[in-house]
N, C-alpha and C. Protein backbone atom coordinates (compact mmCIF):
# COMPACT_ATOMS: atom_id res chain seq x y z
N UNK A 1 -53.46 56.20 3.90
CA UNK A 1 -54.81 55.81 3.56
C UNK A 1 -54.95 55.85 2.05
N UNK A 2 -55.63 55.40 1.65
CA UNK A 2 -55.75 54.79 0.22
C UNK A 2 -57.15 55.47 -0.73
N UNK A 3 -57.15 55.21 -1.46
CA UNK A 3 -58.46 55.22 -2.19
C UNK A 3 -59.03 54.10 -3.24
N UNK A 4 -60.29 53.69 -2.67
CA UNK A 4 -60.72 52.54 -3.39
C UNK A 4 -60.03 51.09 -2.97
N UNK A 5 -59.53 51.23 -1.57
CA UNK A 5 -58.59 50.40 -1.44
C UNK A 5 -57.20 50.18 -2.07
N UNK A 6 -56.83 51.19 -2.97
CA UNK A 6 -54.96 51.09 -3.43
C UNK A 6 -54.34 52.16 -2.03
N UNK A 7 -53.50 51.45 -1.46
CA UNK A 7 -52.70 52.24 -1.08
C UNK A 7 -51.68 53.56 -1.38
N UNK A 8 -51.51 53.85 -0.67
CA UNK A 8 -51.01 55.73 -1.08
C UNK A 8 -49.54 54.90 -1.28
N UNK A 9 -48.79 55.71 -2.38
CA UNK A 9 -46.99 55.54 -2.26
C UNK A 9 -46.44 56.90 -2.45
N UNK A 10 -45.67 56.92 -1.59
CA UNK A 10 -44.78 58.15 -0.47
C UNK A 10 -43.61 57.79 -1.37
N UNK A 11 -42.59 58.52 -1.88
CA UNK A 11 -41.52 59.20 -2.92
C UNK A 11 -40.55 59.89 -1.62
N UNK A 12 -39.69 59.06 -1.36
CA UNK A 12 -38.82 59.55 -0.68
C UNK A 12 -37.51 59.46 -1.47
N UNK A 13 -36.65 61.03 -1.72
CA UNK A 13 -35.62 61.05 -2.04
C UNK A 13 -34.43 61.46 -0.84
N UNK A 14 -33.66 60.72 -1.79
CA UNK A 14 -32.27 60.15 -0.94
C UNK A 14 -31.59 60.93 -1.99
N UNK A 15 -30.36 61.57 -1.29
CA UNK A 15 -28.82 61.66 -1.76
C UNK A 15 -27.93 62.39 -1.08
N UNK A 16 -26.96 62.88 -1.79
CA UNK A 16 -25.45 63.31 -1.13
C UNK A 16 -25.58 64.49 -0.39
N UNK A 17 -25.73 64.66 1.20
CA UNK A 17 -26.02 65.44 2.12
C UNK A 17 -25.92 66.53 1.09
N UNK A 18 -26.11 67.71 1.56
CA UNK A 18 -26.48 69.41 0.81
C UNK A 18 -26.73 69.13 -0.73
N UNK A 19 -27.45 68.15 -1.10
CA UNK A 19 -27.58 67.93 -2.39
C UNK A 19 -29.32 68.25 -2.26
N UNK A 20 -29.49 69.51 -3.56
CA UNK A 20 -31.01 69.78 -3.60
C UNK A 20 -31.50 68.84 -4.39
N UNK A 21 -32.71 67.97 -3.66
CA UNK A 21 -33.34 66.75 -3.85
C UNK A 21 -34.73 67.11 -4.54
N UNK A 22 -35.10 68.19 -4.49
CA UNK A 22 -36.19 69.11 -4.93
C UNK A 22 -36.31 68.48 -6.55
N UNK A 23 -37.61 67.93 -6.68
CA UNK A 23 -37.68 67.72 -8.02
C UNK A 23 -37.93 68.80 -9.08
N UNK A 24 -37.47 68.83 -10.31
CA UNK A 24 -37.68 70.29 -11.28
C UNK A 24 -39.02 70.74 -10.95
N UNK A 25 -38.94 72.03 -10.89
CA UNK A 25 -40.41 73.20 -11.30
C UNK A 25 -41.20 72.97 -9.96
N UNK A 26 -40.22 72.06 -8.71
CA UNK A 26 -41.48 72.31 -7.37
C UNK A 26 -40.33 73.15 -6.21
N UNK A 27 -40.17 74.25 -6.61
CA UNK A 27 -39.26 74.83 -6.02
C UNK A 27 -38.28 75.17 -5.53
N UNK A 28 -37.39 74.14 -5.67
CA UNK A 28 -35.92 73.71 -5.14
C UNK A 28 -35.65 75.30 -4.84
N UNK A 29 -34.38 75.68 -6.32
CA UNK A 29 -33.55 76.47 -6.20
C UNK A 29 -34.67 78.08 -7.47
N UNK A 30 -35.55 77.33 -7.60
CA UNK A 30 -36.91 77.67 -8.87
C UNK A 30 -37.07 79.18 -7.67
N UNK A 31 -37.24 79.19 -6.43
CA UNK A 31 -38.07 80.55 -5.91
C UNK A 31 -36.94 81.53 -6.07
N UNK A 32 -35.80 80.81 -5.17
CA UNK A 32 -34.81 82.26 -5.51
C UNK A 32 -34.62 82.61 -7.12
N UNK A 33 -34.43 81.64 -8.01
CA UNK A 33 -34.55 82.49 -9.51
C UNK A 33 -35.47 83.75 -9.43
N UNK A 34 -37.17 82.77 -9.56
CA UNK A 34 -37.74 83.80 -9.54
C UNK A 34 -37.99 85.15 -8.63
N UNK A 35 -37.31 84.88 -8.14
CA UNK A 35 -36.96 86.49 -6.55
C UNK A 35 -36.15 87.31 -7.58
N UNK A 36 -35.02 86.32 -7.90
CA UNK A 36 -33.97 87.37 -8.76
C UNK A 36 -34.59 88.18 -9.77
N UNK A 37 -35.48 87.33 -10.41
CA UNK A 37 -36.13 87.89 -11.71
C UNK A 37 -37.11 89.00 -11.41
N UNK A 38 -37.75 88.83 -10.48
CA UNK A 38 -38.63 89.86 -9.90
C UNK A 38 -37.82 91.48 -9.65
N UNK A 39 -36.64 90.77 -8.75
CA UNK A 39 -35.90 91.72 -8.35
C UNK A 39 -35.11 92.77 -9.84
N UNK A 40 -35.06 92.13 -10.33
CA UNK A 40 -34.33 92.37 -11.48
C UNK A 40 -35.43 93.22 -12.67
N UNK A 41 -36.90 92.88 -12.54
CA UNK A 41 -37.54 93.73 -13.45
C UNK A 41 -38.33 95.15 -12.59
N UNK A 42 -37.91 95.14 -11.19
CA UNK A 42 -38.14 96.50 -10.78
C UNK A 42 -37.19 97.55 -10.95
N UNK A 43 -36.21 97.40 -11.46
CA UNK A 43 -34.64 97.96 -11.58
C UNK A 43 -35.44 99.36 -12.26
N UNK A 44 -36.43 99.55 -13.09
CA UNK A 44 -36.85 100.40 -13.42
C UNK A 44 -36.63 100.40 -15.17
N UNK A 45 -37.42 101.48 -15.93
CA UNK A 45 -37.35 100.95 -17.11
C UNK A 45 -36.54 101.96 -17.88
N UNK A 46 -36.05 101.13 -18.86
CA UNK A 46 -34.79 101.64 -20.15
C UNK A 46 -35.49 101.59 -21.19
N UNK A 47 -34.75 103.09 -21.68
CA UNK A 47 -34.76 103.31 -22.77
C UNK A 47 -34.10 103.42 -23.74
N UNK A 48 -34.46 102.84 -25.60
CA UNK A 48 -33.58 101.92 -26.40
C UNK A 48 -32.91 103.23 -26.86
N UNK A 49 -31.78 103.11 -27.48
CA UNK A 49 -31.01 104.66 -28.03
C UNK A 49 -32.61 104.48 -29.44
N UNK A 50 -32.87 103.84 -29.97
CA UNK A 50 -34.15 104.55 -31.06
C UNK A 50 -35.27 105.46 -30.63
N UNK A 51 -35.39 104.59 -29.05
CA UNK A 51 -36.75 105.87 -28.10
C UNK A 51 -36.08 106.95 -27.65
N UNK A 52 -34.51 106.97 -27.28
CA UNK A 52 -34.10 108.66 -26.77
C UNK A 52 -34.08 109.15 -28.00
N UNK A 53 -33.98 108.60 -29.06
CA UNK A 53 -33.60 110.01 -30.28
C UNK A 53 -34.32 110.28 -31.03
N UNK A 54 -36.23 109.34 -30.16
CA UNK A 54 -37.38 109.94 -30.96
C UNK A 54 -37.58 110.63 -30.07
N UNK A 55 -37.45 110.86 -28.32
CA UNK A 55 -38.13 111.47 -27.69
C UNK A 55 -37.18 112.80 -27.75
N UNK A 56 -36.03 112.77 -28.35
CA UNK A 56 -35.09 114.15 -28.45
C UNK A 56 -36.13 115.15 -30.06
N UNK A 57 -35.97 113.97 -30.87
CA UNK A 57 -36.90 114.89 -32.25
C UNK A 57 -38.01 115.19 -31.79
N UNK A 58 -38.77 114.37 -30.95
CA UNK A 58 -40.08 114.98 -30.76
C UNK A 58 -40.50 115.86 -29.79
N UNK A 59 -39.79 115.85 -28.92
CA UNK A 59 -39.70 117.33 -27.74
C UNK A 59 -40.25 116.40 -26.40
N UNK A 60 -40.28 115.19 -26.49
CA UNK A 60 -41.11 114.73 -25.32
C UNK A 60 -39.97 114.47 -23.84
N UNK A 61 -40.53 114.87 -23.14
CA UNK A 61 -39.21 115.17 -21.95
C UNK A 61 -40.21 114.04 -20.78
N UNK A 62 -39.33 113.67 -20.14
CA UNK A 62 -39.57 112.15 -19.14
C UNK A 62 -39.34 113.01 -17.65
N UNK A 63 -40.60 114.05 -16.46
CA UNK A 63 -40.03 114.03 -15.24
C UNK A 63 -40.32 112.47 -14.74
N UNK A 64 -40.17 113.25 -13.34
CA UNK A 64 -39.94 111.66 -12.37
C UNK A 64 -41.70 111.65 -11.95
N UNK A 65 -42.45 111.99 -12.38
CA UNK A 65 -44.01 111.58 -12.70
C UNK A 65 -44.27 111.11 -13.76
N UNK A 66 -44.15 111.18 -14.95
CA UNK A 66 -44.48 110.70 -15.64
C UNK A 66 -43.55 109.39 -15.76
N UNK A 67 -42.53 108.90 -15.33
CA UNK A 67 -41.67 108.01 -15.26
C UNK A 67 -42.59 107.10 -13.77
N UNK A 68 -42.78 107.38 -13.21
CA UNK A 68 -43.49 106.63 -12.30
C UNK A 68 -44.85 106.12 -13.03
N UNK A 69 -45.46 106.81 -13.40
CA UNK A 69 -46.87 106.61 -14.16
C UNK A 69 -46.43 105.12 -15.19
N UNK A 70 -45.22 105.54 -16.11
CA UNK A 70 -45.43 104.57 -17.02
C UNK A 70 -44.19 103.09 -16.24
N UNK A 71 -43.82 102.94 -15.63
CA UNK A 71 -43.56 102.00 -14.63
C UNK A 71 -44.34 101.71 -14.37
N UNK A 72 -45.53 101.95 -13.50
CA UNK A 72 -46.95 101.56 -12.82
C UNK A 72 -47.49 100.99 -13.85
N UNK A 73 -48.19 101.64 -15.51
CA UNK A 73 -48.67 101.29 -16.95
C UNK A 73 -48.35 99.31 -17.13
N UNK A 74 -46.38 99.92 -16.68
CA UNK A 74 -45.92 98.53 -17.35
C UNK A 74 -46.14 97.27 -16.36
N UNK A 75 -45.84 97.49 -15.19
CA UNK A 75 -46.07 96.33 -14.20
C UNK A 75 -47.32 95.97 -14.25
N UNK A 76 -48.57 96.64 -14.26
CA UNK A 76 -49.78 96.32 -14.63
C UNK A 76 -50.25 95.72 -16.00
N UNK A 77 -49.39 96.01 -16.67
CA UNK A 77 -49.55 95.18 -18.25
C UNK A 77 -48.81 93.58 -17.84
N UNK A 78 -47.95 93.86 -17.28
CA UNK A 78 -46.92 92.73 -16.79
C UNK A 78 -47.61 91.40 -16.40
N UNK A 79 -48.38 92.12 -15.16
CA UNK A 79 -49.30 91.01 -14.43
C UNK A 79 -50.52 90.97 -15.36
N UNK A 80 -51.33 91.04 -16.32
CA UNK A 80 -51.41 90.51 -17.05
C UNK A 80 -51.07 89.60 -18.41
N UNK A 81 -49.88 89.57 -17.97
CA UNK A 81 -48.99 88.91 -18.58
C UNK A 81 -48.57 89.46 -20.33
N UNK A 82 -48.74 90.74 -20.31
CA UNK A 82 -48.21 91.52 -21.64
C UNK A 82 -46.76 91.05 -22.53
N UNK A 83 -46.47 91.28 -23.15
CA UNK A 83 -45.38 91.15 -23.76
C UNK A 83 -44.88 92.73 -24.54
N UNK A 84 -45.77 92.69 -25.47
CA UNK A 84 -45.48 94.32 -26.08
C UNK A 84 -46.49 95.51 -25.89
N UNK A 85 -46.86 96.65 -24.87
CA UNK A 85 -47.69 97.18 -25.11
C UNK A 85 -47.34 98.61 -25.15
N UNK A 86 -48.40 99.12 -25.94
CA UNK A 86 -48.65 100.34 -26.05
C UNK A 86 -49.32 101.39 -24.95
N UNK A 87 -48.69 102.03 -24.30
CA UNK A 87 -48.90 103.11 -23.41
C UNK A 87 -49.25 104.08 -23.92
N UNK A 88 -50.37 105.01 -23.69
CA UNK A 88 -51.12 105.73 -24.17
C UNK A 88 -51.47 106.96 -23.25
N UNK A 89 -50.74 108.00 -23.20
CA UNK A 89 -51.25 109.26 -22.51
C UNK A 89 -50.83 110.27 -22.68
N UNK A 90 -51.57 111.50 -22.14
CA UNK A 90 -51.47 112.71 -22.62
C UNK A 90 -49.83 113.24 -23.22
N UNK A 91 -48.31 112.75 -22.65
CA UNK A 91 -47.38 113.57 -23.68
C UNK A 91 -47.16 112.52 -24.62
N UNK A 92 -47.98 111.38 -25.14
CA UNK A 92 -47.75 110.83 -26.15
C UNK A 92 -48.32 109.40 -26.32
N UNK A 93 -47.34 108.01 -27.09
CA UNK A 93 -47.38 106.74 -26.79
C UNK A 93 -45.71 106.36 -26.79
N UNK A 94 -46.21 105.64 -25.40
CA UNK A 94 -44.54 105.04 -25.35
C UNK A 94 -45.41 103.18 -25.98
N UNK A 95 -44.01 102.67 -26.44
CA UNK A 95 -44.26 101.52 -26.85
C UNK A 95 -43.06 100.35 -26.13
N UNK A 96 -43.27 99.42 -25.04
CA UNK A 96 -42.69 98.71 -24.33
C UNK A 96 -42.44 97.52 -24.40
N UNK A 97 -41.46 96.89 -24.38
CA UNK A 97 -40.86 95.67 -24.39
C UNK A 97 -41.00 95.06 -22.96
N UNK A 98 -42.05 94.67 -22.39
CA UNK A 98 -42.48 94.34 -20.87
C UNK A 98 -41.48 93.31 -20.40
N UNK A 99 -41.23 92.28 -21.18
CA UNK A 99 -39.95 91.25 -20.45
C UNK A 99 -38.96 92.35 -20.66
N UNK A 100 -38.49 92.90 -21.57
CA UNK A 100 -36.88 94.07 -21.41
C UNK A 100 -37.07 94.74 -20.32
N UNK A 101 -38.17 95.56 -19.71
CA UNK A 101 -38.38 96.53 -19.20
C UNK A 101 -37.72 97.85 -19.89
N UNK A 102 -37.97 97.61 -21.45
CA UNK A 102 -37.44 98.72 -22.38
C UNK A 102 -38.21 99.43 -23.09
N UNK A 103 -38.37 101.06 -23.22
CA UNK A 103 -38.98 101.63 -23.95
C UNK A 103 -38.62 101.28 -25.56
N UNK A 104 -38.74 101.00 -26.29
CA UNK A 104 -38.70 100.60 -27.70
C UNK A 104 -38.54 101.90 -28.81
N UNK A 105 -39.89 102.73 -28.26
CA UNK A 105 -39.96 103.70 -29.28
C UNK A 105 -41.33 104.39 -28.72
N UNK A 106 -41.55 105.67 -29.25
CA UNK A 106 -42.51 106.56 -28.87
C UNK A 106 -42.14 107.59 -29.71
N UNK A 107 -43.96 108.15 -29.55
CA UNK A 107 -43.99 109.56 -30.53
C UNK A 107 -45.13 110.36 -29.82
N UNK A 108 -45.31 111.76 -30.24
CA UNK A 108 -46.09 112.56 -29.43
C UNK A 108 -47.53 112.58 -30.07
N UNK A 109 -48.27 112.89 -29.16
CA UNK A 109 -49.47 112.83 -29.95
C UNK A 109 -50.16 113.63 -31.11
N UNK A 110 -49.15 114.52 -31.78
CA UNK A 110 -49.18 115.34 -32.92
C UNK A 110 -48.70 114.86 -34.22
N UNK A 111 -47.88 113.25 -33.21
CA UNK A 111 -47.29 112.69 -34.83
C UNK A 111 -47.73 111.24 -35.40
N UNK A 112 -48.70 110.68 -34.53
CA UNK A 112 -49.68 109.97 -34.59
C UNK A 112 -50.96 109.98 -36.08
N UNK A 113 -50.44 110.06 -37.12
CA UNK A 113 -50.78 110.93 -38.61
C UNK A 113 -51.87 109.44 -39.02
N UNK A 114 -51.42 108.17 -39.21
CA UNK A 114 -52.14 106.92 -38.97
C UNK A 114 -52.83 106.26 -38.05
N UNK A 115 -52.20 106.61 -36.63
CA UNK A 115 -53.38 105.96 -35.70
C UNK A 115 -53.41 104.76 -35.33
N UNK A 116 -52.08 103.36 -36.57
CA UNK A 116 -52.05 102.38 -36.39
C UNK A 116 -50.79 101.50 -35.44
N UNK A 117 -50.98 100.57 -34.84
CA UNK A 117 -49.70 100.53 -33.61
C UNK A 117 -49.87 98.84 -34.51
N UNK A 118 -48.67 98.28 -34.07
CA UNK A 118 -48.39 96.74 -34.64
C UNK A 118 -47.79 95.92 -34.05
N UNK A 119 -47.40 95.14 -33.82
CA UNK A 119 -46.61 94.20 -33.12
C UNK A 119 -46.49 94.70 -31.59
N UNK A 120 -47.77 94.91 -30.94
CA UNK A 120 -48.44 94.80 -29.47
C UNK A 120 -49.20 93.83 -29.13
N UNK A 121 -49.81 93.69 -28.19
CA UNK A 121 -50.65 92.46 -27.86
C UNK A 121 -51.32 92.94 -26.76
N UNK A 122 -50.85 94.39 -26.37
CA UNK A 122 -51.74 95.42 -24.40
C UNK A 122 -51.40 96.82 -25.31
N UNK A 123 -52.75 96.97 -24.56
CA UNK A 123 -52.59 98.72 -24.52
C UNK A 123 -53.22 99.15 -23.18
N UNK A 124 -52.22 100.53 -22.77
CA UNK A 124 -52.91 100.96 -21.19
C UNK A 124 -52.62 102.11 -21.32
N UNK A 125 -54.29 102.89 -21.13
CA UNK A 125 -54.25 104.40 -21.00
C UNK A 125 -53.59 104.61 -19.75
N UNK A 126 -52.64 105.88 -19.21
CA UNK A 126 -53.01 106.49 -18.73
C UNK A 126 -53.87 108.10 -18.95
């Protein structure tokens, strides 16, 4: 059926049996990437050798709560589509590379002397 009287035209692709006919960006082989990628940024988050050997000078110690907390911080910055943010809670600020799933750098909240953070674009209390 048509509109305005033009008829509808139907796009039928043809080719070499097991050949993905899927045109770019409408899902072909596009979902499993993004599965992989998904899969691949729950792996959990890393930290850069500059954030272990601030969190060694600064006394700040990572249990498996507060490591859950700022996982949760980052996926929620994520889906708003973050890039660099600043995490903000009581043993300090971690500062995250949201596509790396990498801690970058952090300091405790005693060494926070300026107050100023830079090249972020999210910040999320916990």
């Amino acid at each position: 059926m048509g509109v305005n009287g033009v008829g509808s035209f139907e796009r039928r692709l043809s080719g070499i049996p097991g050949q993905n006919t899927a045109a770019p960006g409408t899902g072909g082989n596009d979902a499993g990437f993004q599965t992989l990628l998904q899969e691949r940024a729950k792996v959990g988050l890393n930290f850069s050798k500059h954030a272990a050997k601030r969190m060694n000078e600064r006394g700040i110690s990572v249990d498996n709560q507060l490591m859950h907390d700022l996982e949760h911080a980052v996926e929620g910055a994520r889906k708003k589509g973050a890039k660099d943010v600043a995490i903000i809670g009581a043993q300090g600020v971690f500062i995250v590379n949201v596509p790396n799933n990498t801690v970058v750098t952090t300091m405790a909240q005693s060494d926070m002397k300026e107050r100023v953070f830079t090249n972020i674009d999210s910040a999320v209390l916990m």
